[in-house]
Protein backbone atom coordinates (compact mmCIF):
# COMPACT_ATOMS: atom_id res chain seq x y z
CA UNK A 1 20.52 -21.53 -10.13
CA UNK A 2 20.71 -18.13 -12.02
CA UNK A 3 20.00 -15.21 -9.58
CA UNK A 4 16.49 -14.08 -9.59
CA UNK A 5 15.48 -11.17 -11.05
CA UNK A 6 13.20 -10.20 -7.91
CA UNK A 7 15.55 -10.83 -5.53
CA UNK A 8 18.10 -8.80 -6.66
CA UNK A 9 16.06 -5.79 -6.59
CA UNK A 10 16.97 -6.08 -2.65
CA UNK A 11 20.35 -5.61 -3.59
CA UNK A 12 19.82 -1.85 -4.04
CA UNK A 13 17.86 -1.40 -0.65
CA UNK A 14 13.85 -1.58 -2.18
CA UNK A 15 11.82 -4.13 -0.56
CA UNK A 16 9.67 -6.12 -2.70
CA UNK A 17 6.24 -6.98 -0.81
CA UNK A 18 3.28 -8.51 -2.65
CA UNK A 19 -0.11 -6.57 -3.69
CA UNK A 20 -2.52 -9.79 -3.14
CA UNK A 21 -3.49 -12.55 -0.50
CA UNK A 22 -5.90 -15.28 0.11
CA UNK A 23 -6.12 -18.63 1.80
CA UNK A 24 -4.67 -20.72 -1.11
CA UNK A 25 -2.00 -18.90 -1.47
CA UNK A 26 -0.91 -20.10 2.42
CA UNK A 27 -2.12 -23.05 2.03
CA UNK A 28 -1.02 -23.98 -0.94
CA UNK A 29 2.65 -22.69 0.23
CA UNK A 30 3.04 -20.36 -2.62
CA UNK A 31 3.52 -17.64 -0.24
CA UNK A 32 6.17 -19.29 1.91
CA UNK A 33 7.61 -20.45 -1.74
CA UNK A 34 7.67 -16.22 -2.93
CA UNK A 35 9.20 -15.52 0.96
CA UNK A 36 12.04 -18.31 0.07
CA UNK A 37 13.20 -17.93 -3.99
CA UNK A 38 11.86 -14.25 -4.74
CA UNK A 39 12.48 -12.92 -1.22
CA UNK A 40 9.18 -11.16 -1.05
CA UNK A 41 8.98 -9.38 2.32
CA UNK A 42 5.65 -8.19 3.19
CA UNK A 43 1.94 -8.21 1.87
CA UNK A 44 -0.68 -5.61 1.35
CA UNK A 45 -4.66 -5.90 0.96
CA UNK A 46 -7.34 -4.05 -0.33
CA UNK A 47 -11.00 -4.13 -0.65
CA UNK A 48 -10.52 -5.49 -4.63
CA UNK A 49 -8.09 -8.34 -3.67
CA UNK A 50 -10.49 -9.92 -0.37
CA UNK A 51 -13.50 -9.49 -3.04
CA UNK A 52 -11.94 -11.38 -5.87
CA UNK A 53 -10.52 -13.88 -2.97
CA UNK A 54 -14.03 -14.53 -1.28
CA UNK A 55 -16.18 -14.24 -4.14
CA UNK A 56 -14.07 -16.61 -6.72
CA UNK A 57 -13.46 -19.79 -4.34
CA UNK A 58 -15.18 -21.22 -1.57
CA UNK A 59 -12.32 -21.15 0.96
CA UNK A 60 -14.54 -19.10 2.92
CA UNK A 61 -17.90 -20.58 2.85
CA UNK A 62 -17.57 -22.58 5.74
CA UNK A 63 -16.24 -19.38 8.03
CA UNK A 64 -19.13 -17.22 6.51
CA UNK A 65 -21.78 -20.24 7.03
CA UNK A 66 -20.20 -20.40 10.48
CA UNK A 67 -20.24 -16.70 11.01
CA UNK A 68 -23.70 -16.38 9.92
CA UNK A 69 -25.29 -17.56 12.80
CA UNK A 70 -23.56 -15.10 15.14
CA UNK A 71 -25.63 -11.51 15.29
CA UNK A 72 -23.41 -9.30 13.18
CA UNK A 73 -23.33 -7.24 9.99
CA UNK A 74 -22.15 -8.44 6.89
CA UNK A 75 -19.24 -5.68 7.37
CA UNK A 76 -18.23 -7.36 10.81
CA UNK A 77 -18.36 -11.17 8.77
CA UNK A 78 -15.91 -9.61 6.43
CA UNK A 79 -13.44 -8.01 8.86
CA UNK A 80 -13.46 -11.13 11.23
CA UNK A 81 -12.49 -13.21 7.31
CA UNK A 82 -9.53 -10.57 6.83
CA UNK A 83 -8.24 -10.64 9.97
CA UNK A 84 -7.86 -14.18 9.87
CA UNK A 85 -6.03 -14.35 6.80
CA UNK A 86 -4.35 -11.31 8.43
CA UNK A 87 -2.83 -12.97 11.08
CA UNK A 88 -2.07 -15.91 9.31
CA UNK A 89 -0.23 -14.30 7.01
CA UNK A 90 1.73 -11.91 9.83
CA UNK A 91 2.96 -15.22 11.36
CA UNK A 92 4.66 -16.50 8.01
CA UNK A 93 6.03 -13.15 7.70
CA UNK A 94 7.21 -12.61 11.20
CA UNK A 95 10.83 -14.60 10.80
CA UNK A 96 11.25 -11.79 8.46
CA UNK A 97 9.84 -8.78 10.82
CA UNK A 98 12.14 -10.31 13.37
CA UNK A 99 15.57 -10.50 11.39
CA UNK A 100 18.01 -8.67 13.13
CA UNK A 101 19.45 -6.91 9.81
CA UNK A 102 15.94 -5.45 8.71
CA UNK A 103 13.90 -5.22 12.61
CA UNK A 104 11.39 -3.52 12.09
CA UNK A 105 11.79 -2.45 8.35
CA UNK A 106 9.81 -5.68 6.85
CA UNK A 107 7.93 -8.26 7.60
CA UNK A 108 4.62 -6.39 7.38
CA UNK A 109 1.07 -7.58 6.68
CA UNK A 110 -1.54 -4.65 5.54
CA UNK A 111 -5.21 -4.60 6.08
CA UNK A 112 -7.38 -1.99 4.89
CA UNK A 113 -10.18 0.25 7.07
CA UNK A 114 -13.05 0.35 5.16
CA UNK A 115 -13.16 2.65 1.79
CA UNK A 116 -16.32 4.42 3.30
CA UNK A 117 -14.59 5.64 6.18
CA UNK A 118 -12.16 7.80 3.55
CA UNK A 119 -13.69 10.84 4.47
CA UNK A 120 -14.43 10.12 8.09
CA UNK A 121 -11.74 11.43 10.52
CA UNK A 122 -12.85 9.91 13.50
CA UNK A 123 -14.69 7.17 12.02
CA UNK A 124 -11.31 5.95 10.65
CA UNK A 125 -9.25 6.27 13.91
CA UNK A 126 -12.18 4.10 15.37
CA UNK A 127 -11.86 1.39 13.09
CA UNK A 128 -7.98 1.58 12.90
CA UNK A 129 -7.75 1.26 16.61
CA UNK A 130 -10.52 -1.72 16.31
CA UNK A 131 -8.19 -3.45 13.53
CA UNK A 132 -5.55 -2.98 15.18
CA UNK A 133 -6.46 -4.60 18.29
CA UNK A 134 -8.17 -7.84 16.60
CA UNK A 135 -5.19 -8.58 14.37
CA UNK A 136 -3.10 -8.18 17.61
CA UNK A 137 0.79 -8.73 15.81
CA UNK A 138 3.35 -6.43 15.66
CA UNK A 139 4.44 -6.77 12.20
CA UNK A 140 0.91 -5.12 10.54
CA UNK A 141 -0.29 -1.71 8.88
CA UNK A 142 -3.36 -0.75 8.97
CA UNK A 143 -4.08 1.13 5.87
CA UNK A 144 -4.84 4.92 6.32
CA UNK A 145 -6.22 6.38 2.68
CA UNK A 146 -3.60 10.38 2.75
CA UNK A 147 -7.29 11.96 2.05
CA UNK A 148 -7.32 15.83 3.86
CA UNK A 149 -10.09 13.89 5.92
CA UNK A 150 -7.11 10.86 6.39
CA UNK A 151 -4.46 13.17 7.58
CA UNK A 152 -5.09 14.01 11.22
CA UNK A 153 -6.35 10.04 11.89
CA UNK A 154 -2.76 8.83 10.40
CA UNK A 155 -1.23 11.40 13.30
CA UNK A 156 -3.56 10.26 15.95
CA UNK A 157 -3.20 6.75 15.24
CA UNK A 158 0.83 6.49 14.85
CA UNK A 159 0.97 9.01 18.51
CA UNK A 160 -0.90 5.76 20.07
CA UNK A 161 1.81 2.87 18.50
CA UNK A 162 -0.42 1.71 15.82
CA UNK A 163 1.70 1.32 12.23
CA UNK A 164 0.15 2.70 9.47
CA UNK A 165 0.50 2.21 5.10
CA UNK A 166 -0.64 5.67 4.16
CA UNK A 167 -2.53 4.86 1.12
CA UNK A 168 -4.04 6.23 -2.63
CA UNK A 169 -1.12 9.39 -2.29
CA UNK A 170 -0.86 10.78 -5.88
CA UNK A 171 0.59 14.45 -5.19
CA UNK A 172 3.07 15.48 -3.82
CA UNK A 173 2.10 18.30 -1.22
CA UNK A 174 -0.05 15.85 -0.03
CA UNK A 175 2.78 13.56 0.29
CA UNK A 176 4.49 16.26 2.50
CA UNK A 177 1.66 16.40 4.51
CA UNK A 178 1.72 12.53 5.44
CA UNK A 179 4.82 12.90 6.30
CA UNK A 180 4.55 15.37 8.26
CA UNK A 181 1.42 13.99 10.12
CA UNK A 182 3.95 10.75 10.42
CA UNK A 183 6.57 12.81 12.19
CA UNK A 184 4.18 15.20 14.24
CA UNK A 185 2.52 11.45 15.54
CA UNK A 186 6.05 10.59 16.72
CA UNK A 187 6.37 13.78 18.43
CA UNK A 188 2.91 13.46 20.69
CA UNK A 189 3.73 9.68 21.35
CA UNK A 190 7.39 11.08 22.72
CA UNK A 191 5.65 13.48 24.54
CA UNK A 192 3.72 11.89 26.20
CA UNK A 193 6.81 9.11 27.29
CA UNK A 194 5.80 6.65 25.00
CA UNK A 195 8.60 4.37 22.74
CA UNK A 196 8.93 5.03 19.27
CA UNK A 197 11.65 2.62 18.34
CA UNK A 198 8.92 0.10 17.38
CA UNK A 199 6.81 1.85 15.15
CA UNK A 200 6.91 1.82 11.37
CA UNK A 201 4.56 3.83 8.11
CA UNK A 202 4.82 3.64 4.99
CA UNK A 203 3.24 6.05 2.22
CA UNK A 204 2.22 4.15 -0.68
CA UNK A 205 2.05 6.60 -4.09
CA UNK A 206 0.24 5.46 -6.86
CA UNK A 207 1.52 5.74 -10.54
CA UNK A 208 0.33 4.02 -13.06
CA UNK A 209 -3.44 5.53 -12.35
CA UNK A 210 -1.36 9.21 -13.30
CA UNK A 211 -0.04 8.35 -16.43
CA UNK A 212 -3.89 6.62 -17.31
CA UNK A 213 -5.54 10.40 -16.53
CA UNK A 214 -2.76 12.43 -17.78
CA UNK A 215 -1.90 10.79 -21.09
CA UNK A 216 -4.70 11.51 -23.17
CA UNK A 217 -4.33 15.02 -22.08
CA UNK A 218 -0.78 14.99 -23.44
CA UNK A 219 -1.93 13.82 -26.18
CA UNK A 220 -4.27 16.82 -26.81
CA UNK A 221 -1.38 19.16 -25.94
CA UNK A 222 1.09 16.89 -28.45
CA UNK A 223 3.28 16.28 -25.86
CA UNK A 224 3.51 12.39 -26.91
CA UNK A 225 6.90 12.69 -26.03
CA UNK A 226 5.92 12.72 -22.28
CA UNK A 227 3.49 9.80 -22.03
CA UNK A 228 4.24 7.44 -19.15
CA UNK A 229 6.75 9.70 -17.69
CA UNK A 230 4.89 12.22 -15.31
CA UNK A 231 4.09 9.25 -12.78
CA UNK A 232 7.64 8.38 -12.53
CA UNK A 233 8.74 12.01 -12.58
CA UNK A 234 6.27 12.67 -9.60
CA UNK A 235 7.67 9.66 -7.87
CA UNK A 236 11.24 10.82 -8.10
CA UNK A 237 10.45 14.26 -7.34
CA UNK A 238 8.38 12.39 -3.79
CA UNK A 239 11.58 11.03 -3.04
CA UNK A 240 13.57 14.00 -3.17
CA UNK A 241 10.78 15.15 -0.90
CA UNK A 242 11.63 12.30 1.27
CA UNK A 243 15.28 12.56 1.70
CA UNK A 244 14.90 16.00 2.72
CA UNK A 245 11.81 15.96 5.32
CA UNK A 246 13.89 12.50 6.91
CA UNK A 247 17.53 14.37 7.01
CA UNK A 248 16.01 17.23 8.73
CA UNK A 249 17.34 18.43 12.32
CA UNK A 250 13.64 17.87 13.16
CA UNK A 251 13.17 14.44 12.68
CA UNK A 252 17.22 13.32 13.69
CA UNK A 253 15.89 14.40 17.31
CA UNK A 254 13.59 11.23 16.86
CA UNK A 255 15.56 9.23 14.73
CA UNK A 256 17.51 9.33 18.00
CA UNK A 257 15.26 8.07 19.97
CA UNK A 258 14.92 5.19 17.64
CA UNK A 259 12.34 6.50 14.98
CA UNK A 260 12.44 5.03 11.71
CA UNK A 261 11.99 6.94 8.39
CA UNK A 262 8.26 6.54 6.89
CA UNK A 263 9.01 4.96 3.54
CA UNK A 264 8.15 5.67 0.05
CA UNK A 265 6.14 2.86 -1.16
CA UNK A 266 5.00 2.79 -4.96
CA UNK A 267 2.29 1.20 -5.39
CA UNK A 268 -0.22 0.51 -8.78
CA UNK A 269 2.67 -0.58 -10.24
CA UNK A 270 1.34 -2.60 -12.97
CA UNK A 271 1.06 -1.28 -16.56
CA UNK A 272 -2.39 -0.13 -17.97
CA UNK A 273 -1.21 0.54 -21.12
CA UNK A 274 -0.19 -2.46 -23.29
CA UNK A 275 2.08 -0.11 -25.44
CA UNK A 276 4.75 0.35 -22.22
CA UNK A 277 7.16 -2.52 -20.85
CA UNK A 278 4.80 -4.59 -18.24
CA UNK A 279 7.80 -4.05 -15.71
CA UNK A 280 8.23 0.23 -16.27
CA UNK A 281 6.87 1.10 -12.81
CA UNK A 282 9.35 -1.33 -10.84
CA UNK A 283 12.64 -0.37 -13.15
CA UNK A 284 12.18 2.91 -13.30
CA UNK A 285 12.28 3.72 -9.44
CA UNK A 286 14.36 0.89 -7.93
CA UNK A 287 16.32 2.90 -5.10
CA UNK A 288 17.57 2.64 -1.50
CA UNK A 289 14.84 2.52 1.76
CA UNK A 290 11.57 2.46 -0.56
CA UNK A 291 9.05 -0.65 -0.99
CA UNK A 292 7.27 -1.07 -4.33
CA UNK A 293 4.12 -3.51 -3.51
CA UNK A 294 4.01 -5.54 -6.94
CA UNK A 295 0.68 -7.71 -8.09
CA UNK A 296 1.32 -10.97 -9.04
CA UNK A 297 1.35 -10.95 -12.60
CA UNK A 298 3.66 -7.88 -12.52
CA UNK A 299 6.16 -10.00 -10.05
CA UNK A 300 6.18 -12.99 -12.45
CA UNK A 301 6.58 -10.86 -15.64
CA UNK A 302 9.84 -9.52 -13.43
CA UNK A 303 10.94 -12.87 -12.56
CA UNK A 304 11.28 -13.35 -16.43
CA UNK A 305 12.52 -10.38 -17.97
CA UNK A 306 13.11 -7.58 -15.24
CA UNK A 307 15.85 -5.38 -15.20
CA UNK A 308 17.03 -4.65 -11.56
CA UNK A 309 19.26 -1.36 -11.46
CA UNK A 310 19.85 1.19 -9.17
CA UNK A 311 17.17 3.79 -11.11
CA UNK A 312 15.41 5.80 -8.57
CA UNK A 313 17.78 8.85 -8.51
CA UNK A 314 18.97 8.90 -12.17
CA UNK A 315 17.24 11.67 -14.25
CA UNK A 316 16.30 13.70 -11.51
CA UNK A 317 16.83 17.11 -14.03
CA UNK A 318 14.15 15.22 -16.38
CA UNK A 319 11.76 14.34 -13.86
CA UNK A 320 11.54 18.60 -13.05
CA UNK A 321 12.04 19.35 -16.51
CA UNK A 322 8.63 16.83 -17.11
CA UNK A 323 6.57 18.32 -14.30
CA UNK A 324 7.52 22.01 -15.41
CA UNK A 325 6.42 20.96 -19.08
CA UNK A 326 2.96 20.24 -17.98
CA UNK A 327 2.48 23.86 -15.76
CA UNK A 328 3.93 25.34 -19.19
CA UNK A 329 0.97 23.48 -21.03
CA UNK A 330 -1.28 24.94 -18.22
CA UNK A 331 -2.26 21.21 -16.98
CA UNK A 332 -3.03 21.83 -13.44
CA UNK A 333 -1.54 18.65 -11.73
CA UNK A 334 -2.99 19.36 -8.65
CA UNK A 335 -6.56 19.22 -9.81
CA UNK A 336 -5.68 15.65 -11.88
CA UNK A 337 -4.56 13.94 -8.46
CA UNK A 338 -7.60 15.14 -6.56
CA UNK A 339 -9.77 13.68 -9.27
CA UNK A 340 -7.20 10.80 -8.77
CA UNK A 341 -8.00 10.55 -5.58
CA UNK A 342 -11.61 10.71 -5.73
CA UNK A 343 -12.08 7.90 -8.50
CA UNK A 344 -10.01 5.98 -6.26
CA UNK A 345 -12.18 6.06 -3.28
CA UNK A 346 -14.78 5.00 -5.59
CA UNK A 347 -12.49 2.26 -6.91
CA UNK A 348 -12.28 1.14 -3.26
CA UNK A 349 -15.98 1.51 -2.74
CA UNK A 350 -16.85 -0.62 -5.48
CA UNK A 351 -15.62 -4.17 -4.60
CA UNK A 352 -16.39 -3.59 -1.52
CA UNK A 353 -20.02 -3.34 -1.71
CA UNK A 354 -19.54 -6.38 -4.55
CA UNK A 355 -17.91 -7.95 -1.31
CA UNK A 356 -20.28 -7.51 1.18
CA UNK A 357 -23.08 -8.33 -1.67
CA UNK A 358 -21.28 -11.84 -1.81
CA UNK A 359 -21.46 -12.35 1.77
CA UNK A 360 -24.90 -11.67 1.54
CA UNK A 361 -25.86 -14.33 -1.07
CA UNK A 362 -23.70 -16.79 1.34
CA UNK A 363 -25.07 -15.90 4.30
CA UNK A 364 -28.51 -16.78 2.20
CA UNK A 365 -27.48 -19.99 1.19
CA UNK A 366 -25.94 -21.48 4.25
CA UNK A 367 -29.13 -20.16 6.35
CA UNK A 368 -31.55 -21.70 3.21
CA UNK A 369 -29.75 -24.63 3.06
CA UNK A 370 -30.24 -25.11 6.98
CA UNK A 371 -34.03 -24.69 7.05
CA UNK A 372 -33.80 -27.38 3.95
């Protein structure tokens, strides 16, 4: 068999794990099937993917019929769902989590607290610490949005063991900043005589949702020539952040004690634009210890025509030379990602009222359909 195009992506140290889940994807043993021929190692969730899961098939009717009669909130109905599927998917994955060569590194199921909480602080180390405890396996993230609000819950929660996918990071101080929330975690849980050998983070940076806002702008500017190139040249530039804050004397004191690096994960890696290659955002930023969290139709598209190379750390001069383009233009970067960053809370909020609406209507049904 010809070597697939997915799998060798692992050949240059990037981990491949998949942006989607639901119950017919286990059951059907596509999963297992994407675990065995395209060596998929891990799987993350959001609000969007469990709304399109629950509201498009009935796998879940039963459980929310079921569910229904129990005195609880439409938000509890959903989390109890998720963490189902959560731990049922943390179990296929856990041969992986478990291989000696990557312990640790992969393997990893993530499940989302809610997009309301984004601006909560305490409200999200709550529900992280809830989560956490529920889905009860060692090989899951709970997914932290790097809001300013985000920032001291992702330090509280990794000082108490819990791992953590920073997610929606679009700029790079505030990359810095989960990172160093990351390390200063490791440092209280050391403190306080705690192991940190078994805890892992990733930050997940968005990028295809940059070059959607930024574009047009170029545009305006006639900068054509640098459409679809600032996400990648921010990712390149987060790495460079990333091999300096993880080489520092600082965190080689906890490296060893067995601390492990929070990787770069690039996530929103699917083209928006039908004019680009629908593979850019995984070829352009294919590089040792980083994760890039593909959706399905992006992994398949891969599978066909993908170009695996090590890419990440080539045109490192034209990634600055990009950024410094736009501050010459006088488009303020900074204020793009925190708009970024707000429209994606909102993107989060969305579906997930839409997905406690569709409990709602089941909860209806099964309780109408009783007194029938």
């Amino acid at each position: 068999m010809e070597n697939n195009k997915v799998k060798s992506i692992h050949d240059f140290g990037q981990s491949i794990w998949l942006d989607f889940i639901d119950r017919q994807i286990m059951e059907s043993g596509d999963l297992q099937q994407l675990i065995d021929e395209d060596g998929v190692r891990g799987v993350t969730s959001n609000p969007a993917i469990f709304e399109k899961a629950i509201s498009s098939s009935s796998d879940y009717d039963a459980d929310i019929k079921k569910l229904s009669q129990e005195d609880i909130s439409n938000e509890d109905i959903f989390y109890k769902l998720a963490v189902s599927d959560i731990k049922r998917a943390a179990d296929l994955f856990k041969p992986i989590y478990e291989d000696e060569e990557v312990k640790g590194a992969d393997g990893y199921i993530s499940l989302e607290v809610s997009p309301r909480l984004a601006r909560d602080t305490e409200g999200t180390i709550r529900q992280a610490r809830e989560l956490w405890k529920a889905v009860d396996r060692e090989n899951v993230m709970i997914k932290i949005p790097g809001t300013a609000e985000g920032l001291p819950a992702i330090q509280t929660c990794i000082s108490e063991g819990i791992n953590i996918n920073v997610t929606l990071l679009f700029s790079l101080d505030r990359y810095e900043a989960v990172a160093e929330a990351y390390i200063s975690g490791l440092e209280e849980r050391l403190k306080a005589n705690q192991p940190i050998d078994n805890i892992a983070s990733v930050a997940s940076f968005f990028l295809s949702r940059i070059d959607v806002l930024v574009d047009p702008i170029l545009k305006e500017k006639s900068l054509e020539q640098l459409q679809g190139e600032v996400a990648i040249a921010s990712a390149k530039k987060a790495y460079e952040i990333y091999k300096r804050v993880f080489s520092s004397e600082r965190f080689k004191k906890l490296e060893a004690k067995g601390a492990k690096p929070q990787r770069l994960l690039w996530a929103s890696t699917s083209s928006k634009n039908p004019n680009f290659r629908d593979t850019k955002y995984v070829e352009a930023l294919i590089g040792p210890n980083t994760v890039n969290t593909i959706p399905m139709d992006t992994l398949e598209a891969f599978r066909d025509h993908g170009q695996a190379e090590n890419s990440l750390e080539v045109g490192l001069d034209k990634a600055t030379d990009t950024l410094a383009q736009l501050k010459k233009a006088g488009i303020k970067l900074d204020d793009l990602t925190q708009k970024l960053e707000d429209e994606g809370i909102e993107k989060f909020n969305q579906p997930y009222a839409k997905l406690l609406d569709a409990i709602a209507q089941q909860k209806k049904k099964a309780l109408a359909s009783e007194k029938s």
